[in-house]
PDB file of N, CA and C in Angstrom:
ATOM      1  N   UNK A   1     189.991 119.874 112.039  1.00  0.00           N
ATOM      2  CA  UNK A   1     188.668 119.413 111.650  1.00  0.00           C
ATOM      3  C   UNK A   1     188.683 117.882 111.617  1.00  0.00           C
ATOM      4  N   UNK A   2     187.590 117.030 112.377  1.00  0.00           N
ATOM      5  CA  UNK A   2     187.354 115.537 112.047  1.00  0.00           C
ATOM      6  C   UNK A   2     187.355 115.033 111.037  1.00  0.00           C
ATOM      7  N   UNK A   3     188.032 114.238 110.689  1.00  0.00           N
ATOM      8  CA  UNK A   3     188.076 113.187 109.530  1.00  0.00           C
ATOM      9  C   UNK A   3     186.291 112.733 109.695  1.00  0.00           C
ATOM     10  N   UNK A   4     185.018 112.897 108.220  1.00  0.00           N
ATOM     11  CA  UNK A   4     184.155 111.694 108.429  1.00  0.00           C
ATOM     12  C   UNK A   4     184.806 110.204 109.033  1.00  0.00           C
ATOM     13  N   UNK A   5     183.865 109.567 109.523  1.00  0.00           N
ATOM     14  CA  UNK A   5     184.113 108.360 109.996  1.00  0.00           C
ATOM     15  C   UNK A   5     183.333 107.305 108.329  1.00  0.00           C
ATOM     16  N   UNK A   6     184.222 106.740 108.418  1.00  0.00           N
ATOM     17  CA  UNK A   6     184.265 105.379 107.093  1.00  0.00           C
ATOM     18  C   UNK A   6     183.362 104.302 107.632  1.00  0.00           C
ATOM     19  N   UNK A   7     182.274 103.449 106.748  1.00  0.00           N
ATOM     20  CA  UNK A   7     181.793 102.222 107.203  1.00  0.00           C
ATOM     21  C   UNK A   7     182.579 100.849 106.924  1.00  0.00           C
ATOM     22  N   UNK A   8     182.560  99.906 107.804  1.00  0.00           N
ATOM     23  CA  UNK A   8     183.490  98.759 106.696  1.00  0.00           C
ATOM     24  C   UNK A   8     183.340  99.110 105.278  1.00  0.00           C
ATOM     25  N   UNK A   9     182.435  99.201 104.841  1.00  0.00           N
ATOM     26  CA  UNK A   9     182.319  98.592 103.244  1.00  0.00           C
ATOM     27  C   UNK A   9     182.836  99.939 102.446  1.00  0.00           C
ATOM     28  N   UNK A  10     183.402 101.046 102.921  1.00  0.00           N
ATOM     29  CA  UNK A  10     183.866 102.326 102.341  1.00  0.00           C
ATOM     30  C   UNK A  10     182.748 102.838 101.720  1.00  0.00           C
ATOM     31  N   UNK A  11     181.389 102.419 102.160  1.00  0.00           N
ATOM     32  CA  UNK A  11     180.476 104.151 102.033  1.00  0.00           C
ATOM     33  C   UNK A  11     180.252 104.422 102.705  1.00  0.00           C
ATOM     34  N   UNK A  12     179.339 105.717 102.023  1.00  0.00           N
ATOM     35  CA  UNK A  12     179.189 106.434 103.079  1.00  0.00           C
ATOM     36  C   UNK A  12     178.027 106.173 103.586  1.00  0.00           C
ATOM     37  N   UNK A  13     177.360 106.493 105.250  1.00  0.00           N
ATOM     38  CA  UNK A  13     176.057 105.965 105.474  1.00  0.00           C
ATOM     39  C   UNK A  13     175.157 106.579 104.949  1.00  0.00           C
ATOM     40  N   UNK A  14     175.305 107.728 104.481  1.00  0.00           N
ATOM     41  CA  UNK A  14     174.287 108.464 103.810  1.00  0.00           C
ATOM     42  C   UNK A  14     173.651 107.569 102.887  1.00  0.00           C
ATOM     43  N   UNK A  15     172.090 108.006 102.791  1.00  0.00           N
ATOM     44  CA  UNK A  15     171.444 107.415 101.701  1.00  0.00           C
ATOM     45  C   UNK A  15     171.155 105.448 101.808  1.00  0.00           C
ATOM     46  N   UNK A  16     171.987 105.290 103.008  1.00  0.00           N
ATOM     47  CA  UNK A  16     171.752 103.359 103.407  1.00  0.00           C
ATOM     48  C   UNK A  16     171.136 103.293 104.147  1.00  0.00           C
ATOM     49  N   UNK A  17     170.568 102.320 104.035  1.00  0.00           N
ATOM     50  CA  UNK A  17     169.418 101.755 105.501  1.00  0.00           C
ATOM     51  C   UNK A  17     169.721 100.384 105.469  1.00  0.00           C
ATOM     52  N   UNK A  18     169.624  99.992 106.851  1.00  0.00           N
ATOM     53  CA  UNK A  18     170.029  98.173 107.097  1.00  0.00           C
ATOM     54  C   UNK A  18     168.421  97.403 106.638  1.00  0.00           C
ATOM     55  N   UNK A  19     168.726  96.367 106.265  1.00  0.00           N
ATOM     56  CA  UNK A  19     167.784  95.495 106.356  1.00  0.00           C
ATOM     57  C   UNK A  19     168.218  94.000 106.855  1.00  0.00           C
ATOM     58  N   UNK A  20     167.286  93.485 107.208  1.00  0.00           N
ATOM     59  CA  UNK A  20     167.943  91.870 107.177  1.00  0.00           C
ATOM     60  C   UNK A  20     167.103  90.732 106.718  1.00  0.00           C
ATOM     61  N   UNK A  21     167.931  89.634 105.955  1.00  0.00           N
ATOM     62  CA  UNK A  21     167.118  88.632 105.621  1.00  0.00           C
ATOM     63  C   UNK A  21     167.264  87.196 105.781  1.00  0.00           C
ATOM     64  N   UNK A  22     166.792  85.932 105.853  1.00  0.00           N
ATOM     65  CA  UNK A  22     167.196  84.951 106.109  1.00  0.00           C
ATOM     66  C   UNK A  22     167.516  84.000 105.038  1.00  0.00           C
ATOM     67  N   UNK A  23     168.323  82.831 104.727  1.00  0.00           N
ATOM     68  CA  UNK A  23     168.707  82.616 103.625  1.00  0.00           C
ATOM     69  C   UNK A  23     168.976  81.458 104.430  1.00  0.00           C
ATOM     70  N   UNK A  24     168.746  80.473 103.994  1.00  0.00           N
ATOM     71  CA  UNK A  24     169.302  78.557 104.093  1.00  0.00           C
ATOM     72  C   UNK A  24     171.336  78.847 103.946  1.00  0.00           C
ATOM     73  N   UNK A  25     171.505  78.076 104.962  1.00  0.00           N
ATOM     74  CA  UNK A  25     173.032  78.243 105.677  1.00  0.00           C
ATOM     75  C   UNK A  25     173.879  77.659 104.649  1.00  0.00           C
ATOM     76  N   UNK A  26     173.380  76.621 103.978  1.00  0.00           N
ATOM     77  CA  UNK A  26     174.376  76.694 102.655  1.00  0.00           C
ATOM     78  C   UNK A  26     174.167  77.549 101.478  1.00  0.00           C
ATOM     79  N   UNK A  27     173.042  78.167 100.987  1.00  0.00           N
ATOM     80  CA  UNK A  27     173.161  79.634 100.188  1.00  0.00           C
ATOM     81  C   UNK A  27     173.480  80.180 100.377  1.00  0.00           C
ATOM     82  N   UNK A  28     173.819  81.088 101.934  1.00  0.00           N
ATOM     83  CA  UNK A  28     174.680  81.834 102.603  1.00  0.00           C
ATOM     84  C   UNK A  28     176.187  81.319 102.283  1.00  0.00           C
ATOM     85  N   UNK A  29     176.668  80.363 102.724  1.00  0.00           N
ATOM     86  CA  UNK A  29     177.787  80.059 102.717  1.00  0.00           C
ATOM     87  C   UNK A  29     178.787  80.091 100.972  1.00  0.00           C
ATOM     88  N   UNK A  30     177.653  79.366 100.423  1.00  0.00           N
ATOM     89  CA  UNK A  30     178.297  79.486  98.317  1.00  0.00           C
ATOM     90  C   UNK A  30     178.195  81.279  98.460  1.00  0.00           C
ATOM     91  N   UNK A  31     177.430  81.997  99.044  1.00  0.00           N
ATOM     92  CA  UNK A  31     177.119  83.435  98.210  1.00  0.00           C
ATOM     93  C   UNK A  31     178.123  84.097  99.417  1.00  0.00           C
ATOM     94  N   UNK A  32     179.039  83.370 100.615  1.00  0.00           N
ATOM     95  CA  UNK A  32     180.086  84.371 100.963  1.00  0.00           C
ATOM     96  C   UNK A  32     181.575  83.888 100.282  1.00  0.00           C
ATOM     97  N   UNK A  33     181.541  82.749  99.864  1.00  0.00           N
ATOM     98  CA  UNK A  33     182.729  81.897  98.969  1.00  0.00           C
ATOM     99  C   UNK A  33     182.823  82.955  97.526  1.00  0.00           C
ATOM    100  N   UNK A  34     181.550  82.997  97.055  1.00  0.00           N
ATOM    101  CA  UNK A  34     181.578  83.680  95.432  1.00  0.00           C
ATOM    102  C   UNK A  34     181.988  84.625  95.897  1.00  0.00           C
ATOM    103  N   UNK A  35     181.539  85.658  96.557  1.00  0.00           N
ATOM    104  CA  UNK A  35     182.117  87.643  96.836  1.00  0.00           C
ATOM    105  C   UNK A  35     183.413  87.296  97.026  1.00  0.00           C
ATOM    106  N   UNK A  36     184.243  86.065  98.238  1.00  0.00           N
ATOM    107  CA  UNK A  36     185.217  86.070  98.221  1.00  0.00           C
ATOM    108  C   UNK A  36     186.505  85.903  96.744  1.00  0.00           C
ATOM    109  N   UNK A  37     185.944  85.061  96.109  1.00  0.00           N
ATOM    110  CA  UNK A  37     186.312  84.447  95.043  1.00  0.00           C
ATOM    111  C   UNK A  37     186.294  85.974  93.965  1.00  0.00           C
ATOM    112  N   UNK A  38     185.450  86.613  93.924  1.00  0.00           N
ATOM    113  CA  UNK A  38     185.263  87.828  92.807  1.00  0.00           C
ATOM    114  C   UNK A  38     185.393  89.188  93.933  1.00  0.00           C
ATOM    115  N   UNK A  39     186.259  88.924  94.739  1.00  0.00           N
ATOM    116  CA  UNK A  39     186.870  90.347  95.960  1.00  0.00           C
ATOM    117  C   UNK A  39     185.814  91.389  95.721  1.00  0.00           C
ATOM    118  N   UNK A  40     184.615  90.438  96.456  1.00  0.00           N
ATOM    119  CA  UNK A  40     183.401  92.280  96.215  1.00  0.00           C
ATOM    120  C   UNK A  40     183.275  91.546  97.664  1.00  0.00           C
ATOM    121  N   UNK A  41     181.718  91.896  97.739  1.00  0.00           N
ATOM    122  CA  UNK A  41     181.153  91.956  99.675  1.00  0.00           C
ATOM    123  C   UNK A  41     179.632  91.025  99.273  1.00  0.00           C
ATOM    124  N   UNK A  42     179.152  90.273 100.257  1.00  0.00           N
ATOM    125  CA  UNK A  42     177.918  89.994  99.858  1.00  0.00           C
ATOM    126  C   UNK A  42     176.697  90.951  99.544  1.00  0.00           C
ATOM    127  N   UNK A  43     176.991  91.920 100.513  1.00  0.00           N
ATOM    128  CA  UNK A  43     176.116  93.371 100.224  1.00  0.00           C
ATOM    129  C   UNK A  43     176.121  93.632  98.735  1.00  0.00           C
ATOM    130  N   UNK A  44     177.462  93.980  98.134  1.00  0.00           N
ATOM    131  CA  UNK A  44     177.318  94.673  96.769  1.00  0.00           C
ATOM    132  C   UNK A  44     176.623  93.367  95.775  1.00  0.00           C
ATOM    133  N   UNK A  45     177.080  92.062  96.113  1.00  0.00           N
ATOM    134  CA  UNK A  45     176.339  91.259  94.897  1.00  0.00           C
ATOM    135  C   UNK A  45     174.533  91.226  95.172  1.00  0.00           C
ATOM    136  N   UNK A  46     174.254  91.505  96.251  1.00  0.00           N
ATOM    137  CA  UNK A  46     172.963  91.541  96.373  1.00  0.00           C
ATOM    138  C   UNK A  46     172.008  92.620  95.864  1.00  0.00           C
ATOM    139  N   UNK A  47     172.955  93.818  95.943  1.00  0.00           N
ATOM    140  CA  UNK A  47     172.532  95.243  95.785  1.00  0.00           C
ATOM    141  C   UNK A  47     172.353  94.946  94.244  1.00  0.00           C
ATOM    142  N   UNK A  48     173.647  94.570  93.391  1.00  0.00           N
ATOM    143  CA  UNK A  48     173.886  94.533  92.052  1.00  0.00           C
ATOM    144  C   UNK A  48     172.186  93.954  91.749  1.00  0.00           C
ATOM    145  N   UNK A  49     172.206  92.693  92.368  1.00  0.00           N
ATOM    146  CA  UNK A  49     171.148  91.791  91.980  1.00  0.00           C
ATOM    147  C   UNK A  49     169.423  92.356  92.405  1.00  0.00           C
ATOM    148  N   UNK A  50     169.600  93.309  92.906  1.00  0.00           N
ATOM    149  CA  UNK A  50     168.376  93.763  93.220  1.00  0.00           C
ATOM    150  C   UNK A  50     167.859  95.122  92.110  1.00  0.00           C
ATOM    151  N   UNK A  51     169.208  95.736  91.951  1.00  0.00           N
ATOM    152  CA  UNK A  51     169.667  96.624  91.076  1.00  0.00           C
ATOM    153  C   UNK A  51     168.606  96.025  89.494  1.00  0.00           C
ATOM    154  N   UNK A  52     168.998  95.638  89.479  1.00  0.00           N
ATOM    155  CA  UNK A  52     169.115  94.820  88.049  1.00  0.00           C
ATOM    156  C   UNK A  52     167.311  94.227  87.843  1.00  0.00           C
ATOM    157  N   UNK A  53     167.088  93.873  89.203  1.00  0.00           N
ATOM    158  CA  UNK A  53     165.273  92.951  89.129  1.00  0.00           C
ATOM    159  C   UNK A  53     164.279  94.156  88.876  1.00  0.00           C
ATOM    160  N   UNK A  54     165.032  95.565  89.402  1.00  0.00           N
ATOM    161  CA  UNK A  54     164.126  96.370  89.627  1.00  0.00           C
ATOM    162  C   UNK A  54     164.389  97.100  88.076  1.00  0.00           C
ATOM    163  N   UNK A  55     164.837  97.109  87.774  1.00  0.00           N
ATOM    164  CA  UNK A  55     164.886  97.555  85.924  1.00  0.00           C
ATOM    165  C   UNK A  55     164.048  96.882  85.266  1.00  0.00           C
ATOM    166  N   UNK A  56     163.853  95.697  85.739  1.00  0.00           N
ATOM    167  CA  UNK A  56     162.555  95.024  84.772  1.00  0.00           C
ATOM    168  C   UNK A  56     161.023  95.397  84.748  1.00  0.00           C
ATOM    169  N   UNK A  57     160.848  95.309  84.161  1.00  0.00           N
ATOM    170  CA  UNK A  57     158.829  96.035  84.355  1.00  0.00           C
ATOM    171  C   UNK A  57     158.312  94.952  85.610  1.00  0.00           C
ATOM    172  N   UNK A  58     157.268  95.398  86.041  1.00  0.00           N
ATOM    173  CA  UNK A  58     156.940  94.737  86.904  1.00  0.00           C
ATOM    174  C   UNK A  58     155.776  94.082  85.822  1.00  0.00           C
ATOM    175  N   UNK A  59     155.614  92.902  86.848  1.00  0.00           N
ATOM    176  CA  UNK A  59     154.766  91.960  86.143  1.00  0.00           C
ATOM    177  C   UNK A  59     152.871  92.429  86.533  1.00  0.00           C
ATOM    178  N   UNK A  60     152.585  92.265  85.512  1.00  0.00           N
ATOM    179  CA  UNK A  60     150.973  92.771  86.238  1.00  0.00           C
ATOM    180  C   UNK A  60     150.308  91.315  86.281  1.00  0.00           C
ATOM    181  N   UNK A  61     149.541  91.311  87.123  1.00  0.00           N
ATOM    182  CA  UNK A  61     148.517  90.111  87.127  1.00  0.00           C
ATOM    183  C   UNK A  61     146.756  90.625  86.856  1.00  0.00           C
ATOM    184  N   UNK A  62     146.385  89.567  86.214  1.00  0.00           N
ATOM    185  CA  UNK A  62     144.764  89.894  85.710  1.00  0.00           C
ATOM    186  C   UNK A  62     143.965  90.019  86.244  1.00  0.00           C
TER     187      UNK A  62
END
């Protein structure tokens, strides 16, 4: 029987969808230094950080 096939980041694709976004080349660059520096991925600090915005109530406007 086949081994599943692994993504770099060791999940699974289930349940992911790509997106992409653009970011000024030195924010990019500090936010691939930090993941390096704290051995995560830029994916997971973003996820964390999106994780986290979406727990907050959303803001209503009048």
């Amino acid at each position: 029987m086949p081994k599943p096939k692994k993504t770099g980041s060791g999940d699974s694709k289930e349940g992911k969808a790509n997106t992409s976004l653009r970011l000024d080349r030195k924010t990019l660059k500090a936010l691939k230094l930090r993941a390096i520096e704290e051995d995560t991925s830029v994916q997971k600090i973003i996820e964390k950080l999106i994780e986290g915005y979406l727990k907050k109530p959303a803001k209503r406007e009048s």
